[in-house]
Protein backbone atom coordinates (compact mmCIF):
# COMPACT_ATOMS: atom_id res chain seq x y z
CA UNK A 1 -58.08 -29.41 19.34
CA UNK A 2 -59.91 -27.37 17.07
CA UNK A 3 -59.22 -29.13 13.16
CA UNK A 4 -60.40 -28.80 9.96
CA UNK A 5 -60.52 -31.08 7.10
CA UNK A 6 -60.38 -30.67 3.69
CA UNK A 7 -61.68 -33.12 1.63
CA UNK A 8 -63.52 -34.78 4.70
CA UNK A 9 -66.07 -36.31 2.11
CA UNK A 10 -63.65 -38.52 0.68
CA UNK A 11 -62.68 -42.06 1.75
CA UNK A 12 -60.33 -41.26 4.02
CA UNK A 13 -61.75 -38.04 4.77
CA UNK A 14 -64.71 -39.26 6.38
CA UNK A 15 -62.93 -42.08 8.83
CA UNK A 16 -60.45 -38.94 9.92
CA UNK A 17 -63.45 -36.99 10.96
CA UNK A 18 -64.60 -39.93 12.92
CA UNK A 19 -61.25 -40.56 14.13
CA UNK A 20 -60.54 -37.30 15.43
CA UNK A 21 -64.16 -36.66 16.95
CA UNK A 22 -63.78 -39.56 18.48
CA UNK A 23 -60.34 -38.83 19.89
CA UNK A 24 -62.00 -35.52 21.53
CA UNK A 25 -61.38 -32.91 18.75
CA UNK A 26 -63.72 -30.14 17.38
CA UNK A 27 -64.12 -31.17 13.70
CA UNK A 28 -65.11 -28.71 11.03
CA UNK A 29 -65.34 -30.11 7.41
CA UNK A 30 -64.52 -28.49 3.70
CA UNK A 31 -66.29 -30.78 1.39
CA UNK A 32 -66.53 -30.56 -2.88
CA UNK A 33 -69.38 -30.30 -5.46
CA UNK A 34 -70.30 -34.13 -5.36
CA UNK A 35 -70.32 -34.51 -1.32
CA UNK A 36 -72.93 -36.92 -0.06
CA UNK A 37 -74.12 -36.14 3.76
CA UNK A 38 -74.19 -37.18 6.52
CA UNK A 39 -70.52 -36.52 7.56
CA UNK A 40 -70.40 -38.33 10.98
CA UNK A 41 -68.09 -36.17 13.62
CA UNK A 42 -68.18 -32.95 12.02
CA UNK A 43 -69.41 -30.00 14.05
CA UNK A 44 -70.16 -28.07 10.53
CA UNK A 45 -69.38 -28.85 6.81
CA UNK A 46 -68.56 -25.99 4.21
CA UNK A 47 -69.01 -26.52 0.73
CA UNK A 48 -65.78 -24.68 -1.41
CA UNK A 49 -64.05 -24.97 -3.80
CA UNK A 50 -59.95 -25.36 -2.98
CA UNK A 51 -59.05 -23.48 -5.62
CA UNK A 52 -60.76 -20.22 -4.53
CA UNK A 53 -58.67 -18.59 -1.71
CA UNK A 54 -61.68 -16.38 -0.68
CA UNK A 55 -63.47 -19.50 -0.12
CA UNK A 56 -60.74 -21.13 2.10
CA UNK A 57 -59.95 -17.62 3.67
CA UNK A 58 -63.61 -17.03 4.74
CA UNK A 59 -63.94 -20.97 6.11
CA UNK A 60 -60.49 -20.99 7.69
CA UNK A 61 -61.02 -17.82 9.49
CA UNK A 62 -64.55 -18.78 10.61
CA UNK A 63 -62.98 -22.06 12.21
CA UNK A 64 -59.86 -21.02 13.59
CA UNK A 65 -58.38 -24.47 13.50
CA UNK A 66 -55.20 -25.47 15.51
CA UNK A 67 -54.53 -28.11 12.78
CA UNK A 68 -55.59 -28.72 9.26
CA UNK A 69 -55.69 -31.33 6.90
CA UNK A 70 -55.12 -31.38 3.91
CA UNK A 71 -56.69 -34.66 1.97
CA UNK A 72 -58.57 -32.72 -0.94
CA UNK A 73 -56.90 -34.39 -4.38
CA UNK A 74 -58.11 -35.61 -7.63
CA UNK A 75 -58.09 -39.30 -6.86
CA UNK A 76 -60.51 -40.92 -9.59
CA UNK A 77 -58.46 -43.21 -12.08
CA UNK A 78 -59.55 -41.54 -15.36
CA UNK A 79 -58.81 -37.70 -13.69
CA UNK A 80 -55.36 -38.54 -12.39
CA UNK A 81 -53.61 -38.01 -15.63
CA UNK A 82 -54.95 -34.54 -16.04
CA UNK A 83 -52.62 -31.97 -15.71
CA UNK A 84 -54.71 -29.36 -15.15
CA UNK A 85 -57.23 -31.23 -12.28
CA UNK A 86 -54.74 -32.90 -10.63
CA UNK A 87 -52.19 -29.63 -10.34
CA UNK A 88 -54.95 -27.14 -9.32
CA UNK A 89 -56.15 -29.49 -6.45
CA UNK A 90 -52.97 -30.59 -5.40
CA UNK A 91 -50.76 -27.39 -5.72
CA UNK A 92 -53.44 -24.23 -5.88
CA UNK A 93 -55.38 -26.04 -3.30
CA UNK A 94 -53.24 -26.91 -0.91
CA UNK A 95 -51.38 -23.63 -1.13
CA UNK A 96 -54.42 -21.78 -0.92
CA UNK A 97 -55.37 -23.77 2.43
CA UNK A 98 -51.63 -22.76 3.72
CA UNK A 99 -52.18 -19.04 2.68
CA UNK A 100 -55.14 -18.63 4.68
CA UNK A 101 -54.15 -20.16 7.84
CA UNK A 102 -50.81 -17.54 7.66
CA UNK A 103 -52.97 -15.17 7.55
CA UNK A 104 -54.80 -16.50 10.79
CA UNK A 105 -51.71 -15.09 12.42
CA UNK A 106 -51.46 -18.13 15.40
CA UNK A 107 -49.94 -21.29 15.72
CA UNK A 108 -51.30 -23.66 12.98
CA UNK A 109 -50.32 -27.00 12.67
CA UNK A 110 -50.56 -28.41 8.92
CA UNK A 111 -50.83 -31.77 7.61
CA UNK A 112 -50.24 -32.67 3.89
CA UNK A 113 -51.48 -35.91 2.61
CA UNK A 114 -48.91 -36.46 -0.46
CA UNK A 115 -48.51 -39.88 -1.91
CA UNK A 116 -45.90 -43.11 -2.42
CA UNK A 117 -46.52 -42.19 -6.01
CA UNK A 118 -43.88 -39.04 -5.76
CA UNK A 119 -41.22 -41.46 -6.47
CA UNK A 120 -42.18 -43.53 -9.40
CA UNK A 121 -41.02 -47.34 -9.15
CA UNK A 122 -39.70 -47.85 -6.30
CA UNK A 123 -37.66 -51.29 -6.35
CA UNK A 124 -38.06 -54.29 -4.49
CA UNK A 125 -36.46 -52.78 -1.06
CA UNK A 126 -38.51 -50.38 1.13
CA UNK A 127 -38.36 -46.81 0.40
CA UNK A 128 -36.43 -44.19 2.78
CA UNK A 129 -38.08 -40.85 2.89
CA UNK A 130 -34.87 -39.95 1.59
CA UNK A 131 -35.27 -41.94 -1.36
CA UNK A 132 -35.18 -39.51 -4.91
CA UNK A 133 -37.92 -38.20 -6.08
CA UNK A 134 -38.80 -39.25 -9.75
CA UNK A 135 -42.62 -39.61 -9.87
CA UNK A 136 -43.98 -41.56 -13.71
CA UNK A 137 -47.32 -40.29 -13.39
CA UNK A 138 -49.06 -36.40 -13.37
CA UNK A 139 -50.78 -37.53 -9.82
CA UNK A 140 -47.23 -38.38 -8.34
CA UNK A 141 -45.46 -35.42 -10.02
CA UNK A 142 -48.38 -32.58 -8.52
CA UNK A 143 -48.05 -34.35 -5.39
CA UNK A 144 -44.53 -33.83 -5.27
CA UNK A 145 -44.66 -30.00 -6.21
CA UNK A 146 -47.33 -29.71 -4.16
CA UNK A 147 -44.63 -30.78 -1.36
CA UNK A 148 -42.03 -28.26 -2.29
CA UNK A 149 -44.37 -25.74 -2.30
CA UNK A 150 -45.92 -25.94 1.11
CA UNK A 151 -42.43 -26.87 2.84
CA UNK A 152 -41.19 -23.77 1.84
CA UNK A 153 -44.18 -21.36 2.58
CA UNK A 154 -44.81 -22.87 5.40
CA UNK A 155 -40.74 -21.98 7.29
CA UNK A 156 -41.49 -18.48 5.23
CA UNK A 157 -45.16 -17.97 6.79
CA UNK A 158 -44.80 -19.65 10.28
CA UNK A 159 -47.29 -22.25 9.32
CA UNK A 160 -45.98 -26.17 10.49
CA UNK A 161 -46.30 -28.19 7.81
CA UNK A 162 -45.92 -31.62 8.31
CA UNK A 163 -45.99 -33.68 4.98
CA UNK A 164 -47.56 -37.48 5.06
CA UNK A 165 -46.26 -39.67 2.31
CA UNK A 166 -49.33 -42.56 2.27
CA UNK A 167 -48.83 -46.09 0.65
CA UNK A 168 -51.72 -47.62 -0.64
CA UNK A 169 -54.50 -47.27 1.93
CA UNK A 170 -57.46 -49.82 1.82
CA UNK A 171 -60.85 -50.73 3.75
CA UNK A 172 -64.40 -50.57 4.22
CA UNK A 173 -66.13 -47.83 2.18
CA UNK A 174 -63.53 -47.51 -0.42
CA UNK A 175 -65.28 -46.74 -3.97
CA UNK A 176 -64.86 -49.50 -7.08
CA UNK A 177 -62.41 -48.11 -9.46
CA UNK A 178 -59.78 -48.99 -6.69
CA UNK A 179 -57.89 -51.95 -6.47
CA UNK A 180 -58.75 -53.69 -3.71
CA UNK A 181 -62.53 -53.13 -3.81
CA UNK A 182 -62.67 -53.99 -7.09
CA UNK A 183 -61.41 -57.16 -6.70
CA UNK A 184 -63.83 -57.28 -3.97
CA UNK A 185 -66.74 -56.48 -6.33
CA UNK A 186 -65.72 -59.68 -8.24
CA UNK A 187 -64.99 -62.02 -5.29
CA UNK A 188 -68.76 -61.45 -3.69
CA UNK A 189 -70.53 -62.89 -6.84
CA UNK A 190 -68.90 -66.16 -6.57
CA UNK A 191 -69.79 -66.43 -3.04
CA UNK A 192 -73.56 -66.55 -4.43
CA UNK A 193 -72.96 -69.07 -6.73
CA UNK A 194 -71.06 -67.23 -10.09
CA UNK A 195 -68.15 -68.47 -12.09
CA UNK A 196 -65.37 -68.47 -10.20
CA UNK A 197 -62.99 -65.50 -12.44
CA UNK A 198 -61.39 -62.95 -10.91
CA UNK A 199 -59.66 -60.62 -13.81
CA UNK A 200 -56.76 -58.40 -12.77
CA UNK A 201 -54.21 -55.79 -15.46
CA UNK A 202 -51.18 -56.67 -13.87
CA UNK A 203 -51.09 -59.28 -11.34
CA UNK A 204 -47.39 -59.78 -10.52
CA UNK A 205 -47.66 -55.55 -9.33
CA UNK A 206 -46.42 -54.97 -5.67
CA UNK A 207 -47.91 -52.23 -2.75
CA UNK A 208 -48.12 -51.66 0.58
CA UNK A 209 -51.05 -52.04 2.17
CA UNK A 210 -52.46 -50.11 5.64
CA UNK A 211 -55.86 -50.21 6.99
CA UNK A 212 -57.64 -46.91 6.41
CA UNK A 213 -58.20 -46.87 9.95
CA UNK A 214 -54.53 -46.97 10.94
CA UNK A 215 -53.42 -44.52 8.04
CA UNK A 216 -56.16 -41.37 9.92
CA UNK A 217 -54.83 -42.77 13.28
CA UNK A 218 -51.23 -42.06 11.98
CA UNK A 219 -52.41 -38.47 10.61
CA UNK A 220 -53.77 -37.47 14.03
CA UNK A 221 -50.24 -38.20 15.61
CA UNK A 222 -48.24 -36.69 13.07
CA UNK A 223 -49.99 -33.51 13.84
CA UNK A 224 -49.15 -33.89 17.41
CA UNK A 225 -45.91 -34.96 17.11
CA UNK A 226 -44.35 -35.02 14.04
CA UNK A 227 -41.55 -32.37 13.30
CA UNK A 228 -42.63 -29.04 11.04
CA UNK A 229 -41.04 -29.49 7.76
CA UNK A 230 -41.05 -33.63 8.66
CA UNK A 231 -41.84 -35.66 6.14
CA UNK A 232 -43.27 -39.06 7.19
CA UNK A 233 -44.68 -42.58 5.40
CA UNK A 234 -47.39 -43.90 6.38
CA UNK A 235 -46.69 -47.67 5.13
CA UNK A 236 -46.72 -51.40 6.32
CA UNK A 237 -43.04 -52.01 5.43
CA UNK A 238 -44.22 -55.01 3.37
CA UNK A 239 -45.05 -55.88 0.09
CA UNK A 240 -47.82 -57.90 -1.60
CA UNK A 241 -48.77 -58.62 -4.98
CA UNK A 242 -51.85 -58.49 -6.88
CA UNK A 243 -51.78 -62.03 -7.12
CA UNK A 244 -51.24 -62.40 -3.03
CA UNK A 245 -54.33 -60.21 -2.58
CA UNK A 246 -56.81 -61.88 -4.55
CA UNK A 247 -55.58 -65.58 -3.30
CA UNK A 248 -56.26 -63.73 -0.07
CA UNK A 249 -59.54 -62.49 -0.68
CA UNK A 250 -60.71 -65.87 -1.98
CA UNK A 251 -59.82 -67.51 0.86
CA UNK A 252 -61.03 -65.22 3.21
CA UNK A 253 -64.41 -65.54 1.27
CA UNK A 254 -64.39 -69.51 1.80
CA UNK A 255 -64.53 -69.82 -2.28
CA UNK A 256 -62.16 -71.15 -5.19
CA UNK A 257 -61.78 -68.59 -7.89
CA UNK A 258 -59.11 -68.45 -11.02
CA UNK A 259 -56.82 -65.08 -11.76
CA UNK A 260 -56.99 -64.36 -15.29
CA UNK A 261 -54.26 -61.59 -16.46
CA UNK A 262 -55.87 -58.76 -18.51
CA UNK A 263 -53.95 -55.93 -19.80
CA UNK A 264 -56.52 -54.01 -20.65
CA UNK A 265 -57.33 -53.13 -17.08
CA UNK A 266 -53.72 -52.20 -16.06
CA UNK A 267 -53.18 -48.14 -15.62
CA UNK A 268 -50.73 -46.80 -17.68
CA UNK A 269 -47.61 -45.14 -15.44
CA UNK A 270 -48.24 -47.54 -12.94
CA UNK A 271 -45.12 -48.11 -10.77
CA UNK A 272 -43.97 -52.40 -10.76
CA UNK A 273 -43.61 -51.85 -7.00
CA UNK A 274 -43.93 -49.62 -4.15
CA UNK A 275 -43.36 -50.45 -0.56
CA UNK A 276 -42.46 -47.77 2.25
CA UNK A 277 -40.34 -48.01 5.40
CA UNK A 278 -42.40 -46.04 8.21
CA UNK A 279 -39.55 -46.60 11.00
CA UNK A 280 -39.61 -42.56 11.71
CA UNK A 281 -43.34 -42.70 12.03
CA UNK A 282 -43.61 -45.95 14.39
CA UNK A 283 -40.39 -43.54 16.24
CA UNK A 284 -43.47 -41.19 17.50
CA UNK A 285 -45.47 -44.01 18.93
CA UNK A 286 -47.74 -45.80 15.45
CA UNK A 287 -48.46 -49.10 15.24
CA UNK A 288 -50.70 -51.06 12.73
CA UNK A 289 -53.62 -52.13 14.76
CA UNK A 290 -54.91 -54.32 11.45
CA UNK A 291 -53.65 -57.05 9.80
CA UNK A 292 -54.48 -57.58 5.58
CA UNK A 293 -56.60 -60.48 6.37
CA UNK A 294 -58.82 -58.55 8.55
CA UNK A 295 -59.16 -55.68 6.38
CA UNK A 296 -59.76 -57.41 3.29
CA UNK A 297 -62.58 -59.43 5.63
CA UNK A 298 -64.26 -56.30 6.47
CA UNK A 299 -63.90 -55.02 3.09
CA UNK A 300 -65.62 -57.92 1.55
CA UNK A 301 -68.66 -57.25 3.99
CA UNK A 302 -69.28 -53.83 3.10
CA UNK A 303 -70.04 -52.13 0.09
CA UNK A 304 -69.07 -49.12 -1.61
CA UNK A 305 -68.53 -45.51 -0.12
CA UNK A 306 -70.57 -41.99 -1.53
CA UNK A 307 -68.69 -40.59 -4.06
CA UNK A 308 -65.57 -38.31 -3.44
């Protein structure tokens, strides 16, 4: 299969190139401003900027891709919360991408990577994709437009879009400024001998963790078989709190630490708790192949990603 992806430079980005080159596609990158090479897997990486359709239309009609991907968004913590980033990647972007491959005139398969943050605080029970949408933050909210958008173009246009609704996604490579490597970045000190403190904003928070590796394995198959206009989580089904995943970390890391609370680090718009129920997706064959432990092992023993 002949697939693109844009926004292969990011975390995810670059283990679903490796994923799918790996699984026997041809894999053709779009990359932003700040990419750092090499991009492992990739047949060819094009530098362009999502929210210039003659950029897209020249790349996507240069590839000719059976299925693209569509992982571009502004993730950083301090750019989330602006309006105008977040809905030009998320919404211009991603409609931009959709635009072009109508106007490939063939069979196109579509992923979007949305978010869990599209529906705010989710409650204590695992999330439905039928549950409402009431997003608390600008990232969730231009995710969710970003949705409606493509859903509808793509029944109008003939394009299959098949929308992913990722949980929190964690492993090796992930950049600091993220949870779970930057509790990471404090556990490895005290391995070497530092005070054993590991500060966290809001320690009693709950997510649902996957295994970057499982969450591209999941986008692969939801391209092959996931239903056009489908939307689909890509979640453990369990949730685990801050606290739970530093007490994990430490042991994993053989050391004794203490959790100190500290507002000041906690994100504002945050959701309390967010877990997913991925029964549809395991329906079409998906399994975790990772458990928490062994991520969190493998993310102590690497470092930090390039940017994205």
């Amino acid at each position: 299969m002949r697939a693109l992806v844009i926004g292969a430079d990011g975390f995810v980005g670059r283990w679903l190139v490796r994923h799918l080159s790996s699984s026997g596609d041809s894999v053709f990158g779009v990359v932003g401003a700040r990419y750092v090479p090499p991009l492992d897997g990739a047949e060819a990486v094009d530098l362009a900027d999502v929210r210039d359709l003659a950029a897209l239309r020249e790349v996507v009609a240069s590839v000719a891709p059976e299925a693209v991907y569509y992982l571009a968004a502004v993730s950083q913590a301090g750019s989330r919360e602006n309006v105008t980033d977040a809905a030009q990647i998320a919404v211009v972007g991603s409609v931009n991408a959709l635009v072009a491959c109508a106007e490939l005139g063939r069979r196109t398969r579509f992923l979007y990577v949305s978010s869990a943050h599209v529906y705010g605080d989710g409650g204590p029970a695992p999330l439905s994709e039928a549950a409402p949408i009431r997003p608390s933050n600008v990232y969730g909210a231009a995710k969710a437009a970003a949705e409606a958008a493509l859903l509808r173009l793509g029944a109008a246009s003939g394009v299959e879009v098949v929308v992913a609704r990722p949980f929190n996604h964690i492993g090796p490579g992930q950049r600091r400024g993220f949870l779970v490597p930057s509790l990471a970045a404090q556990v490895r000190p005290i391995r070497a001998g530092e005070r054993g403190i590991v500060r966290v904003g809001a320690p009693d928070m709950v997510r649902d963790f996957t295994d970057v590796r499982d969450v591209v394995r999941a986008y692969r198959l939801l391209v092959e078989r996931g239903e056009a206009g489908g939307i689909y989580h890509v979640a453990s089904g369990e949730g685990v709190s801050v606290r739970q995943v530093v007490e994990a970390l430490v042991e994993v890391a053989g050391v004794e630490a203490e959790l100190v609370a500290d507002p000041s680090m906690a994100r504002d718009g945050e959701p309390r708790v967010l877990i997913g129920d991925a029964r549809p997706l395991e329906a079409l064959g998906w399994r975790r192949e990772y458990t928490l432990r062994s991520t969190l092992a493998d993310t102590l023993l690497s470092g930090e990603g390039p940017p994205a």
